[in-house]
Protein backbone atom coordinates (compact mmCIF):
# COMPACT_ATOMS: atom_id res chain seq x y z
CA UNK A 1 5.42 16.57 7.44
CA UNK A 2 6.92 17.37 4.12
CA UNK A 3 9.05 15.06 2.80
CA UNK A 4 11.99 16.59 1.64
CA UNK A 5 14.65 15.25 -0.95
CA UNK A 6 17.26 14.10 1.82
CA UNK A 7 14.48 12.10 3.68
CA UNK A 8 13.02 10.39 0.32
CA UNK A 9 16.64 9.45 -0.05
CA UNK A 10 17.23 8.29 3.29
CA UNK A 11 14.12 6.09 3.06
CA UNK A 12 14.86 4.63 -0.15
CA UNK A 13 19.30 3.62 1.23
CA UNK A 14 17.32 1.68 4.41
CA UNK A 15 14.71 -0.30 2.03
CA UNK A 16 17.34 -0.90 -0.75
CA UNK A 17 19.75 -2.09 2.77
CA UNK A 18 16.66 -4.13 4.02
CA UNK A 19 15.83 -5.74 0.47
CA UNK A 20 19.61 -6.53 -0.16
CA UNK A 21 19.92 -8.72 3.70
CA UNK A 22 16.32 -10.32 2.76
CA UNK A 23 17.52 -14.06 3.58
CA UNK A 24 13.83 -15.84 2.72
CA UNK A 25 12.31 -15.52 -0.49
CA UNK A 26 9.15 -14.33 -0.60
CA UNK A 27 7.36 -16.98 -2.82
CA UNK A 28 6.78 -18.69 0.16
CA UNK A 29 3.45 -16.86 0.87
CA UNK A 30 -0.19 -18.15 0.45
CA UNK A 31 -2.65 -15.97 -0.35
CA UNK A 32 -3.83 -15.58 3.42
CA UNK A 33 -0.31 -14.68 4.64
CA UNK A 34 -0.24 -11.51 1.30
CA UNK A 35 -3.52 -10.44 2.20
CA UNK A 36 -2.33 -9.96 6.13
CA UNK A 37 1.17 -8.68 4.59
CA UNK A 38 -0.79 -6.11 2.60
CA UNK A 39 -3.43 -4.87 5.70
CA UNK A 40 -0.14 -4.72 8.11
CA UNK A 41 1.50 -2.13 4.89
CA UNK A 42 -1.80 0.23 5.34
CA UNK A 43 -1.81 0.17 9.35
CA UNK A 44 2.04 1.65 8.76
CA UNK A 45 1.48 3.52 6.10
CA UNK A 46 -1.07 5.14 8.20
CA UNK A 47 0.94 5.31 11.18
CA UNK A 48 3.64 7.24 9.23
CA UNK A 49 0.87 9.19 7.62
CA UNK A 50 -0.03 10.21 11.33
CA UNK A 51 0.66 14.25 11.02
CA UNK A 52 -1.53 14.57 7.64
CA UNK A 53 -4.50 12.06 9.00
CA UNK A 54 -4.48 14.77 12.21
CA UNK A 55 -4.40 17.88 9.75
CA UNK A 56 -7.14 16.98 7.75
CA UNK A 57 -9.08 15.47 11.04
CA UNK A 58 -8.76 19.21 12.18
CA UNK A 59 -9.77 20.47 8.96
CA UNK A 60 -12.41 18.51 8.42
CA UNK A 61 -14.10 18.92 12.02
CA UNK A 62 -13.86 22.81 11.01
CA UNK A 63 -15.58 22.80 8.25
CA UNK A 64 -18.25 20.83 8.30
CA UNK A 65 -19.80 20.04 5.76
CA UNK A 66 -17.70 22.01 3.30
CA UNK A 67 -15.08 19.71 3.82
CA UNK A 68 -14.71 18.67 0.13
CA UNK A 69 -13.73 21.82 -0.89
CA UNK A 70 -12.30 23.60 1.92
CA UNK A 71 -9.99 20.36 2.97
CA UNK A 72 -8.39 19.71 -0.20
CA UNK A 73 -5.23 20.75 0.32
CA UNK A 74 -5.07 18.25 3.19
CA UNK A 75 -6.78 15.54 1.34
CA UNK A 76 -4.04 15.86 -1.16
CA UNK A 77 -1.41 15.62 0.89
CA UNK A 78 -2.78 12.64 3.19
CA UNK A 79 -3.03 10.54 -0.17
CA UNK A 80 -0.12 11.24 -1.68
CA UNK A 81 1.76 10.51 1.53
CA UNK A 82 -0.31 7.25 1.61
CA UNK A 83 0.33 5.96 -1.58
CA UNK A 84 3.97 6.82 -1.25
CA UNK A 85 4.55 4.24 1.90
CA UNK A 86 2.62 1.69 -0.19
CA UNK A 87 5.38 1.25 -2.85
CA UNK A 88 6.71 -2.21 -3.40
CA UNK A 89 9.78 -1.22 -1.06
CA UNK A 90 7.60 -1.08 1.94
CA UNK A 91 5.60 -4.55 0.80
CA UNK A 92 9.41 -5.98 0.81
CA UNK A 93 9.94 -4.64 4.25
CA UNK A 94 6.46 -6.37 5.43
CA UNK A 95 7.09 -9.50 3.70
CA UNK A 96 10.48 -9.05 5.32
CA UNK A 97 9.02 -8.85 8.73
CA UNK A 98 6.10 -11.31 8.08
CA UNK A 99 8.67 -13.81 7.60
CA UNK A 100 11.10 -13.32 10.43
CA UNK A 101 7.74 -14.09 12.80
CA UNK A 102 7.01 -17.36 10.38
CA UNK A 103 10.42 -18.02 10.83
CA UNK A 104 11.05 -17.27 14.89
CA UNK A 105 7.77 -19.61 15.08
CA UNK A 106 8.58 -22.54 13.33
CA UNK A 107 11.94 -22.71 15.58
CA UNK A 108 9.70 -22.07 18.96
CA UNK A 109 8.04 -25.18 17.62
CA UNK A 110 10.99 -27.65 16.77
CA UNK A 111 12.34 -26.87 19.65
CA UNK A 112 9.26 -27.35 22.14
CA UNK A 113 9.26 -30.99 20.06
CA UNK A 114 12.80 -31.83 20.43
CA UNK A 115 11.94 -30.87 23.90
CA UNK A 116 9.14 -33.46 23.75
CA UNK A 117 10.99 -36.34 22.57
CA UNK A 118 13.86 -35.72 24.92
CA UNK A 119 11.50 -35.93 27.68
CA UNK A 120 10.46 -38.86 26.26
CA UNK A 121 13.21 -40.69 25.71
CA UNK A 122 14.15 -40.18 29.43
CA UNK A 123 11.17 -41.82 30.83
């Protein structure tokens, strides 16, 4: 999975679109929900890293231990693919997520207690 010029682009137009409809700021963190945000950013990165992990999984199950030298290439790639989806676009877009679910949770909850007190009240 080389990523060409067009796709960089196209990746960079969705996060800039994503960042610019953010409606929470993201000082609302504590340190618990950042270190979650930042272990949720690896699982994806991985997950979009998926082709290069299974290249150099191949590689390195052929060569044995030689892998160091003979899987380089691979290595290379895998990293650089890594660290790419672990700019501070894709932390936006996880902070971005992380706080929709915050968000859709703290309305589940006022509404299961206006629930309660409406039952309440009707007793």
């Amino acid at each position: 999975m080389d990523l060409t010029k067009e796709d960089i682009q196209a990746i960079e137009d969705a996060t800039s679109d994503a960042i610019g409809k953010r409606k929470l700021p993201g000082w609302m963190l504590s340190a618990y929900e950042e270190k979650t945000i930042r272990k949720n950013l690896k699982e994806a990165a991985w997950k979009r890293c998926d082709e290069w992990v299974a290249q150099f999984v191949a590689c390195s199950k052929s060569a044995g231990l030689l892998i160091f030298p003979k899987c380089d290439p691979q290595r290379s790639k895998l990293h650089d693919c890594l660290k790419y989806y672990q700019k501070d676009e894709f932390v936006d877009e996880q902070i971005d997520l992380h706080l929709e679910k915050r968000l859709q949770k703290m309305e589940t909850l006022y509404a299961e207690q206006q629930a309660a007190k409406k039952s309440e009240n009707n007793k």
